[in-house]
N, C-alpha and C. Protein backbone atom coordinates (compact mmCIF):
# COMPACT_ATOMS: atom_id res chain seq x y z
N UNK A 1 142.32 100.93 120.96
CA UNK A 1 141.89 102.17 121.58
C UNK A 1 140.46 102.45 121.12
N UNK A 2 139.36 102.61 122.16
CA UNK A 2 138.10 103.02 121.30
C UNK A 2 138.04 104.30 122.07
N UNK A 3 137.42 105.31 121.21
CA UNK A 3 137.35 106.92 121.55
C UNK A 3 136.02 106.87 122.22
N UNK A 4 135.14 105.96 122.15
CA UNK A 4 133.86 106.13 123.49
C UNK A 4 134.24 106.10 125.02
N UNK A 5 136.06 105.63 124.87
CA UNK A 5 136.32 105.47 126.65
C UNK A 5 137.09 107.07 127.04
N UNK A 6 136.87 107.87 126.16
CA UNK A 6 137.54 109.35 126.26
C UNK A 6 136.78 110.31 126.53
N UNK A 7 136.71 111.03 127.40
CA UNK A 7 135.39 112.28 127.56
C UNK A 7 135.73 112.62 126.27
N UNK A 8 134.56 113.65 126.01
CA UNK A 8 134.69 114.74 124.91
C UNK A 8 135.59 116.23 124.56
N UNK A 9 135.88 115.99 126.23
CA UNK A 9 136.38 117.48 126.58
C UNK A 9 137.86 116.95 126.50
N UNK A 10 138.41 115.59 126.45
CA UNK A 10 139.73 115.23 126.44
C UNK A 10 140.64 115.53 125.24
N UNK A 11 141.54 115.88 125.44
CA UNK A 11 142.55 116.02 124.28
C UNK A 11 143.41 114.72 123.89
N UNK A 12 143.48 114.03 123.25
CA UNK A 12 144.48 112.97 123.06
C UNK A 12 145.04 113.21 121.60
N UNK A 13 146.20 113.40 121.41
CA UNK A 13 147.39 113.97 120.43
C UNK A 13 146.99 113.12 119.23
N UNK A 14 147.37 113.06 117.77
CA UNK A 14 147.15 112.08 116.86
C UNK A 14 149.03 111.28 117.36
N UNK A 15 148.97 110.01 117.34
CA UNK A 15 150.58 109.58 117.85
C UNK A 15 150.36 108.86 118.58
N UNK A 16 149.67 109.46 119.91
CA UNK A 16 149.71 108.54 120.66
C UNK A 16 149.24 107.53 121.23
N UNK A 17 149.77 106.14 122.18
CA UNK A 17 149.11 105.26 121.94
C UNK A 17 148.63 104.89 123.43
N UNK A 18 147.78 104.41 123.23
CA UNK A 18 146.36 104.06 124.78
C UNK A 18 146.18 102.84 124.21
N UNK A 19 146.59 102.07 125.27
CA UNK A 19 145.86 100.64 125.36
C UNK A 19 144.54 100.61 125.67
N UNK A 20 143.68 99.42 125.34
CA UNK A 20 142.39 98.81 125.43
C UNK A 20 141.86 99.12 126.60
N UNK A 21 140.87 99.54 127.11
CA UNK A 21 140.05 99.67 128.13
C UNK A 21 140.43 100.78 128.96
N UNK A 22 141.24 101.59 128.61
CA UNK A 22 141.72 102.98 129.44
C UNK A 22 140.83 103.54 129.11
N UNK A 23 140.17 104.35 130.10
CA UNK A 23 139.70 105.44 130.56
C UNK A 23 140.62 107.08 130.38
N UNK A 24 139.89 107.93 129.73
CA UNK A 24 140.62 109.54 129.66
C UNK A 24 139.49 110.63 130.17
N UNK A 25 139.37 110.96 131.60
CA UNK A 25 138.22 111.74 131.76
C UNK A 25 138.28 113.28 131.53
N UNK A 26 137.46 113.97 131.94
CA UNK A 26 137.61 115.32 131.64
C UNK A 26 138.80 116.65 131.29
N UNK A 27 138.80 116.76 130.48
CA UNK A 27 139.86 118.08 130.64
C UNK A 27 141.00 117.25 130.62
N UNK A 28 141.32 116.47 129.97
CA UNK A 28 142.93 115.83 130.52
C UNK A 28 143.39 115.54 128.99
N UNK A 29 144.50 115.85 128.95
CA UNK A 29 145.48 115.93 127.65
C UNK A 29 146.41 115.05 127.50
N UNK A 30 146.44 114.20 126.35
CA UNK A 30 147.79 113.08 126.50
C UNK A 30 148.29 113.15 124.83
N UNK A 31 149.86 113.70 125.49
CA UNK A 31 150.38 114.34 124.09
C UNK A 31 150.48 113.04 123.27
N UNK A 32 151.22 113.69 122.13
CA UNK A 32 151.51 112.46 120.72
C UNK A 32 152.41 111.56 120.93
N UNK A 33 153.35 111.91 122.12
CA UNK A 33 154.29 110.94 121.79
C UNK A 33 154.04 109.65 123.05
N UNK A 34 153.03 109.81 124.04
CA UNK A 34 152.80 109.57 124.96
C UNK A 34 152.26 107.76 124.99
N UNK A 35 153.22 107.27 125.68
CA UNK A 35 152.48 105.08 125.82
C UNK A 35 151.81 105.39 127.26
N UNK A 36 150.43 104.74 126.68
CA UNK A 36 149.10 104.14 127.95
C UNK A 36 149.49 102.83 127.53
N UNK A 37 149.53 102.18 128.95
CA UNK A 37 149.15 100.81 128.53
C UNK A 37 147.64 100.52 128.98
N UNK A 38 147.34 99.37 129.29
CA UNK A 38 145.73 98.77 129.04
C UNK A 38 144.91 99.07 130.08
N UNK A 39 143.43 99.45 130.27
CA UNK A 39 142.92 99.48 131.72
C UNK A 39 143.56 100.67 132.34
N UNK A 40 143.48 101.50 131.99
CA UNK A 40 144.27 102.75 133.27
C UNK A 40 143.12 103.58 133.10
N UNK A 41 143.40 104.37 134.17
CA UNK A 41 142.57 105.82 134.10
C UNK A 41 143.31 106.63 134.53
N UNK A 42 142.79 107.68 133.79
CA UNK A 42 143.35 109.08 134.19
C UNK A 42 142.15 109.85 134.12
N UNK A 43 142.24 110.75 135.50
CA UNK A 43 141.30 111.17 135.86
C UNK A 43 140.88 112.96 135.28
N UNK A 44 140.14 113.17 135.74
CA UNK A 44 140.39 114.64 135.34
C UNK A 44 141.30 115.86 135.64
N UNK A 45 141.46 116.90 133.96
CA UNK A 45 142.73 117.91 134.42
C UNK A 45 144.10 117.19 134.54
N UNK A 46 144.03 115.68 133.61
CA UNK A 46 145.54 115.15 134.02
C UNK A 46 146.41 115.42 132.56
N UNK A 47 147.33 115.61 132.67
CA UNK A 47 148.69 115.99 131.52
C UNK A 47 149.40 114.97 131.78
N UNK A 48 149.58 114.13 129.83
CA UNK A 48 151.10 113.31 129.94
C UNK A 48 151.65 113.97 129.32
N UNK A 49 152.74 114.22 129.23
CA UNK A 49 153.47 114.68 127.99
C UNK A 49 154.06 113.54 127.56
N UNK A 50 154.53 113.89 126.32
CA UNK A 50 154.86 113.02 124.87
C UNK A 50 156.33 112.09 125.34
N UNK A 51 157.54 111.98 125.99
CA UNK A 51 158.58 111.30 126.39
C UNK A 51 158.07 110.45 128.12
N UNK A 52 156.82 109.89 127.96
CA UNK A 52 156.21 109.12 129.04
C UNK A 52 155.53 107.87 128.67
N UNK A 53 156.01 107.27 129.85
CA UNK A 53 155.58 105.72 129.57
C UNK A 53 155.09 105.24 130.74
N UNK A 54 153.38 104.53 130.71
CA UNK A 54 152.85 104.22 131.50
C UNK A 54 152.25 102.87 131.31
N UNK A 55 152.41 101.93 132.48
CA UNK A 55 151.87 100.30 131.96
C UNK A 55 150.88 100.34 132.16
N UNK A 56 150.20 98.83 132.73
CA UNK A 56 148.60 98.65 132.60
C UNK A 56 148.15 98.65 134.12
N UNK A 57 146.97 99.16 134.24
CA UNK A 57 146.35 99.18 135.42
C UNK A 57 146.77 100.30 136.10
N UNK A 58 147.45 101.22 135.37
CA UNK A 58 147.81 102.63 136.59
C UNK A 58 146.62 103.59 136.41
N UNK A 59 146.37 103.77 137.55
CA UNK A 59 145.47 105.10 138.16
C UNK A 59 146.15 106.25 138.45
N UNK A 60 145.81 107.36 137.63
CA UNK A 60 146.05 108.74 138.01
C UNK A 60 144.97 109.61 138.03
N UNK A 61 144.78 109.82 139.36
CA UNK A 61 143.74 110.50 139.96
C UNK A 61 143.46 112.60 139.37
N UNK A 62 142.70 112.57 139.61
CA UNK A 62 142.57 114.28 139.43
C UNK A 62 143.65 115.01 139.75
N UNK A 63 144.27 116.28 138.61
CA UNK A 63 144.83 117.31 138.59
C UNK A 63 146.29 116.80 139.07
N UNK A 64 146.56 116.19 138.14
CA UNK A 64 147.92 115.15 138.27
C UNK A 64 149.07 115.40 136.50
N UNK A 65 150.05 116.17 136.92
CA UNK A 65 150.58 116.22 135.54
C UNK A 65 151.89 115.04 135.42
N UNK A 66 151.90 114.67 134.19
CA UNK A 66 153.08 113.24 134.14
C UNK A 66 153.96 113.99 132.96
N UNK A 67 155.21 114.28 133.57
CA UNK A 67 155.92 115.26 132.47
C UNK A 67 157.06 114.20 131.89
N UNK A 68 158.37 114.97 130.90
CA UNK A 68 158.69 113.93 130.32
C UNK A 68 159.53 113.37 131.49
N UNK A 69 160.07 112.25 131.04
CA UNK A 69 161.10 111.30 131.55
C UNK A 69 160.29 110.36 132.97
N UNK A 70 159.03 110.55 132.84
CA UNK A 70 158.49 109.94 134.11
C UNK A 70 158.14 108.41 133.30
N UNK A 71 158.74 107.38 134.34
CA UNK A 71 157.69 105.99 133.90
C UNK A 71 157.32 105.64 135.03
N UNK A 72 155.82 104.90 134.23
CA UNK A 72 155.30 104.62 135.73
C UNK A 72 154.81 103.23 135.00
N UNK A 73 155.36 102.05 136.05
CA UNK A 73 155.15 100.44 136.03
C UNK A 73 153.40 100.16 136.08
N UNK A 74 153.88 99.10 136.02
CA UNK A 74 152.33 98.27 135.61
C UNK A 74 151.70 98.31 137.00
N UNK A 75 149.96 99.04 137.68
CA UNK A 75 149.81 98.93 139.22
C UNK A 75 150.37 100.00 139.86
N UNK A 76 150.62 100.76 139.23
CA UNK A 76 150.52 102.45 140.05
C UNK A 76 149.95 102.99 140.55
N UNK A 77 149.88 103.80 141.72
CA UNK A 77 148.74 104.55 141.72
C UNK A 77 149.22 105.97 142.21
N UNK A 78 148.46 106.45 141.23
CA UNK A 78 149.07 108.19 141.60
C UNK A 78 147.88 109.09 142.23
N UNK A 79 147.55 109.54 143.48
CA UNK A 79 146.73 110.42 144.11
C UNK A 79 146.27 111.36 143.60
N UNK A 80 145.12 112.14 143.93
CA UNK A 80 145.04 113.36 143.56
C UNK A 80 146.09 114.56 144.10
N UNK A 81 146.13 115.18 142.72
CA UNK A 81 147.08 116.39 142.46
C UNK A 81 148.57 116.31 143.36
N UNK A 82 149.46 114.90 143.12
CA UNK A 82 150.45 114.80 143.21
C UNK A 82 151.17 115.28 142.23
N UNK A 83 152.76 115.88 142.55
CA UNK A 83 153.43 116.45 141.51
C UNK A 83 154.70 115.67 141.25
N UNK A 84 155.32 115.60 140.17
CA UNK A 84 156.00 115.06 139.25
C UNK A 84 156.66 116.60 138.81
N UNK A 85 158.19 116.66 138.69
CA UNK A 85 159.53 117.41 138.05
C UNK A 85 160.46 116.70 137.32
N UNK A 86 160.68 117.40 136.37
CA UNK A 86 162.31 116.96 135.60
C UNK A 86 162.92 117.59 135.89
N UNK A 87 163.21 118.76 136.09
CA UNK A 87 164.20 119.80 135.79
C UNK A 87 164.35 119.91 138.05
N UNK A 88 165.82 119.41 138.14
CA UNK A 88 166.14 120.01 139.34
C UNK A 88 166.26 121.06 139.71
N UNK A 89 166.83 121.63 139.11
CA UNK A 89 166.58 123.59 139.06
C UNK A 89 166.37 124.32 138.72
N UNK A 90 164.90 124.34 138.10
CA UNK A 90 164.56 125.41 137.24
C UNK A 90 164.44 126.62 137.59
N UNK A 91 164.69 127.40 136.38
CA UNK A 91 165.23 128.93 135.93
C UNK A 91 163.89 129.25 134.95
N UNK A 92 163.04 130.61 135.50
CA UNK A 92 162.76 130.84 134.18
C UNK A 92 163.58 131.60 132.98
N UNK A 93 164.71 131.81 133.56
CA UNK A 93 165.28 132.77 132.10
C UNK A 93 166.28 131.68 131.95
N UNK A 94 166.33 130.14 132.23
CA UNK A 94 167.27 129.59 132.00
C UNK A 94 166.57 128.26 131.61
N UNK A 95 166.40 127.60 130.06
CA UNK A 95 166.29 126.60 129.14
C UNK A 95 167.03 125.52 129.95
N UNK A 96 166.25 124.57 130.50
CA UNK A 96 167.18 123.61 131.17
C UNK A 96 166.27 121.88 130.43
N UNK A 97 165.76 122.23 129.26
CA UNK A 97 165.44 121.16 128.74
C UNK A 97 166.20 120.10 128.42
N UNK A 98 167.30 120.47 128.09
CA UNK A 98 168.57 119.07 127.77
C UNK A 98 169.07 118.38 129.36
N UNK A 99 168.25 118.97 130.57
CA UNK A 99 168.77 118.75 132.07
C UNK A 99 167.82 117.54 132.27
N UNK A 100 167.00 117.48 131.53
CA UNK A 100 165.86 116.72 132.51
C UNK A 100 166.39 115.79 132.83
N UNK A 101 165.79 115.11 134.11
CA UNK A 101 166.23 113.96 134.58
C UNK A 101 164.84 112.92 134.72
N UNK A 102 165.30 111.43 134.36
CA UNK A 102 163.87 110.50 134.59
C UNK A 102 164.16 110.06 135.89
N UNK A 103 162.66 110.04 136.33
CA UNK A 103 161.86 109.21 137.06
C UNK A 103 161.27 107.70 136.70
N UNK A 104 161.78 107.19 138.30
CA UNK A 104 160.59 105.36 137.56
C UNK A 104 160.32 104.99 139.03
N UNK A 105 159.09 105.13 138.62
CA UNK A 105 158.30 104.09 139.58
C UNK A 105 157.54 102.65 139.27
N UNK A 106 158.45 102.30 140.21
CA UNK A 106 158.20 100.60 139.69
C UNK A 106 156.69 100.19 140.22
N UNK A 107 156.82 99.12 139.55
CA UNK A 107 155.42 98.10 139.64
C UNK A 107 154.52 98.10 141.18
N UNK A 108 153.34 98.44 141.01
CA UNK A 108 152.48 98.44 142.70
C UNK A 108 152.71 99.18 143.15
N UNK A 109 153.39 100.88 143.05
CA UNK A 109 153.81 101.68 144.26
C UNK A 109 152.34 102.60 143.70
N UNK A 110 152.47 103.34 145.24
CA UNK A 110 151.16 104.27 145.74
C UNK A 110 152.09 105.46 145.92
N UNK A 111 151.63 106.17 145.21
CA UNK A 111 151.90 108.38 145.38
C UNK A 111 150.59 108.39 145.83
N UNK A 112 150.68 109.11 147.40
CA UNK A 112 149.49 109.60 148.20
C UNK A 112 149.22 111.02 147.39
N UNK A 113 147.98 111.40 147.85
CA UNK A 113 147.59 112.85 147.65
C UNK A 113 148.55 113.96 148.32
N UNK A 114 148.81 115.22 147.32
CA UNK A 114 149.66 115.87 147.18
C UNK A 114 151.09 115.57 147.57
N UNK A 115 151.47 114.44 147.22
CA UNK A 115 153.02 114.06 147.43
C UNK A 115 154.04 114.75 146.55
N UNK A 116 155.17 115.13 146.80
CA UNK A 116 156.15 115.67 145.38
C UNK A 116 156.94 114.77 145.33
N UNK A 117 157.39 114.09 143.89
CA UNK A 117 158.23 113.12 143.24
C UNK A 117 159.43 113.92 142.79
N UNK A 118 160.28 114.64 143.20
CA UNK A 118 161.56 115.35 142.80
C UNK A 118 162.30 114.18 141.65
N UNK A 119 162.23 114.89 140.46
CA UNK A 119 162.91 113.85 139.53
C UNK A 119 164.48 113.61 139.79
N UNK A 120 164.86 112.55 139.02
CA UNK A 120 166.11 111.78 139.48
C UNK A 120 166.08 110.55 140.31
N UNK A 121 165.06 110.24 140.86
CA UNK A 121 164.05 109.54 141.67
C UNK A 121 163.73 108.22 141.09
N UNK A 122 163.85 106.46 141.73
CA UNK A 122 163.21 105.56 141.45
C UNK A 122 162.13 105.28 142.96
N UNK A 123 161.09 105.10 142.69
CA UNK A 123 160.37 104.36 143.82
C UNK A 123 159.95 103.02 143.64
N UNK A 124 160.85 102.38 144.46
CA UNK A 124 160.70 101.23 144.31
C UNK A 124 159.20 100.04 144.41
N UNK A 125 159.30 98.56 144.01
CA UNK A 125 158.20 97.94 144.19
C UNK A 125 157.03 98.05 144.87
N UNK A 126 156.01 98.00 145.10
CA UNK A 126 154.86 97.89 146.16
C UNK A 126 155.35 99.74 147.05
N UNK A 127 156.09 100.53 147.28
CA UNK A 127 156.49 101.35 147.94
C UNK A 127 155.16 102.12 148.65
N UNK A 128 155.26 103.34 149.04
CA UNK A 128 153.83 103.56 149.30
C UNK A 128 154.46 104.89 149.71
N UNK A 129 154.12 106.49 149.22
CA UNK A 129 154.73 107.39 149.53
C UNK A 129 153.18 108.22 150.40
N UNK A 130 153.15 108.28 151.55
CA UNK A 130 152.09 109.13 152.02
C UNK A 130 151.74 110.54 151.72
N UNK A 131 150.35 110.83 151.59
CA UNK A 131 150.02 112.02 151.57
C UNK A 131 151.03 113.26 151.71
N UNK A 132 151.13 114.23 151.28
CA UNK A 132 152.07 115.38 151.43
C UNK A 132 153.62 115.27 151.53
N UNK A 133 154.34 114.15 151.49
CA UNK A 133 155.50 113.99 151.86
C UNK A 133 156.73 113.97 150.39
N UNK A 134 157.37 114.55 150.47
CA UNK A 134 158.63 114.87 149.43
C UNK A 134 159.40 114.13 149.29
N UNK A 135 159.70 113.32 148.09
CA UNK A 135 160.57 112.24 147.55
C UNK A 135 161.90 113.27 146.84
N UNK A 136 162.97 112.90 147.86
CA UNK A 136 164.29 113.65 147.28
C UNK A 136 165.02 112.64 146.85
N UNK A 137 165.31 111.85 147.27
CA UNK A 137 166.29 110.59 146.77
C UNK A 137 165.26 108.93 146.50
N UNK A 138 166.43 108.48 146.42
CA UNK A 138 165.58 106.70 146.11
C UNK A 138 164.90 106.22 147.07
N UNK A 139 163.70 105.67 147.06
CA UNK A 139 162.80 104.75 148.03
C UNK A 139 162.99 103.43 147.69
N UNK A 140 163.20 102.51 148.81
CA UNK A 140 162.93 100.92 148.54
C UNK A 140 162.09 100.64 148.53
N UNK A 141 162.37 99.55 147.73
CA UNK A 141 160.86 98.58 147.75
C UNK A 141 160.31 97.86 148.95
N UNK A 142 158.48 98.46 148.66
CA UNK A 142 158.16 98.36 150.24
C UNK A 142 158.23 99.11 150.96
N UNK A 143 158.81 100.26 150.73
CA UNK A 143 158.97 101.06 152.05
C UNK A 143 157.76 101.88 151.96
N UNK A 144 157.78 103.09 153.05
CA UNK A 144 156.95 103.45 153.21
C UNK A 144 157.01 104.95 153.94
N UNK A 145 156.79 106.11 152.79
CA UNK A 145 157.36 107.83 153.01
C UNK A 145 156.42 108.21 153.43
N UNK A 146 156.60 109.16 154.86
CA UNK A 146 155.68 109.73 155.57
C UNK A 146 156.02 110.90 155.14
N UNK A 147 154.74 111.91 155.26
CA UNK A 147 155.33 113.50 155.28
C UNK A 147 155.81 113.94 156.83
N UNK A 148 156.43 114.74 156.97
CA UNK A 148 157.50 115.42 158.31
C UNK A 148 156.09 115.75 158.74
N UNK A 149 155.63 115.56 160.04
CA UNK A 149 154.91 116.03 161.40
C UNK A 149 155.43 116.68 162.37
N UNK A 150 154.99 117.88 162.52
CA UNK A 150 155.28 119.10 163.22
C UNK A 150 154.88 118.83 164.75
N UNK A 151 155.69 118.72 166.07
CA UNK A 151 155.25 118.39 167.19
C UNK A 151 153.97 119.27 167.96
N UNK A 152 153.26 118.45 168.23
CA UNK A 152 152.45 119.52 168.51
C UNK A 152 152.71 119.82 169.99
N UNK A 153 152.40 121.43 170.41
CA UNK A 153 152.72 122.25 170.94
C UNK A 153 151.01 122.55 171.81
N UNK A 154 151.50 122.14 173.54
CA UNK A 154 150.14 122.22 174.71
C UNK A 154 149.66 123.62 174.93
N UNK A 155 150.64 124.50 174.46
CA UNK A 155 150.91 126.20 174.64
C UNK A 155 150.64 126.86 173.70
């Protein structure tokens, strides 16, 4: 890990571990308990938290949070300000931390810009989830999630 590949403004936890040649740009926080693997970036305004595991070569673009139970394979790529959940139903007057559920996205898949990853969720190999579109259940590998298009209307 060399701290010249970290903005200044970055937070990185004492704990945690960043592989060789990752990139940490502005404003972006990666707790203590948190695995980078080698070559990644994370862009600005991005959050890992500490029960996350990320391989080599993943890109996470601007204003992108990676909470716990998320892994993301070697060749990811996560869009700008796509979202990531553990908790299926959160409560604020209701502690549902022992609920969380993981996420894995396997090796080569693409999260378009503003996509939601509903945890409980694997996306499979190479997958490719488009721009704006909501991951509720499992994706295959290869496939390919559109967001819902509204018909358009001559009237």
């Amino acid at each position: 890990m060399n701290p010249t590949d970290f903005h200044i403004t970055a937070v990185i936890d004492d704990g945690a571990v960043i592989g060789d040649g990752t990139k940490v740009w502005h404003f972006s926080h990666v707790s203590a308990g948190a695995t980078i693997g080698d070559d990644c970036s994370l862009g600005q305004n991005v959050f890992v938290s500490n029960k996350v595991t990320i391989g080599n070569n993943v890109k996470i673009q601007n204003n992108v949070s990676v909470y716990d139970g998320v892994t993301l394979e070697d060749n990811v790529f996560c869009g700008p300000s796509m979202v990531f959940t553990n908790v299926h139903n959160p409560r604020s007057a209701v502690s549902r931390k022992s609920e969380y559920r993981s996420t894995l996205v396997q090796a080569g898949a693409t999260l378009g810009a503003n996509c939601t990853i509903v945890c409980g969720t694997t996306i499979g190999q190479h997958a490719f989830v488009g721009a704006g579109a909501v991951v509720t259940k499992n994706v295959p590998d290869f496939a390919l999630v559109q967001a819902y298009q509204h018909a358009k209307s001559d009237g």
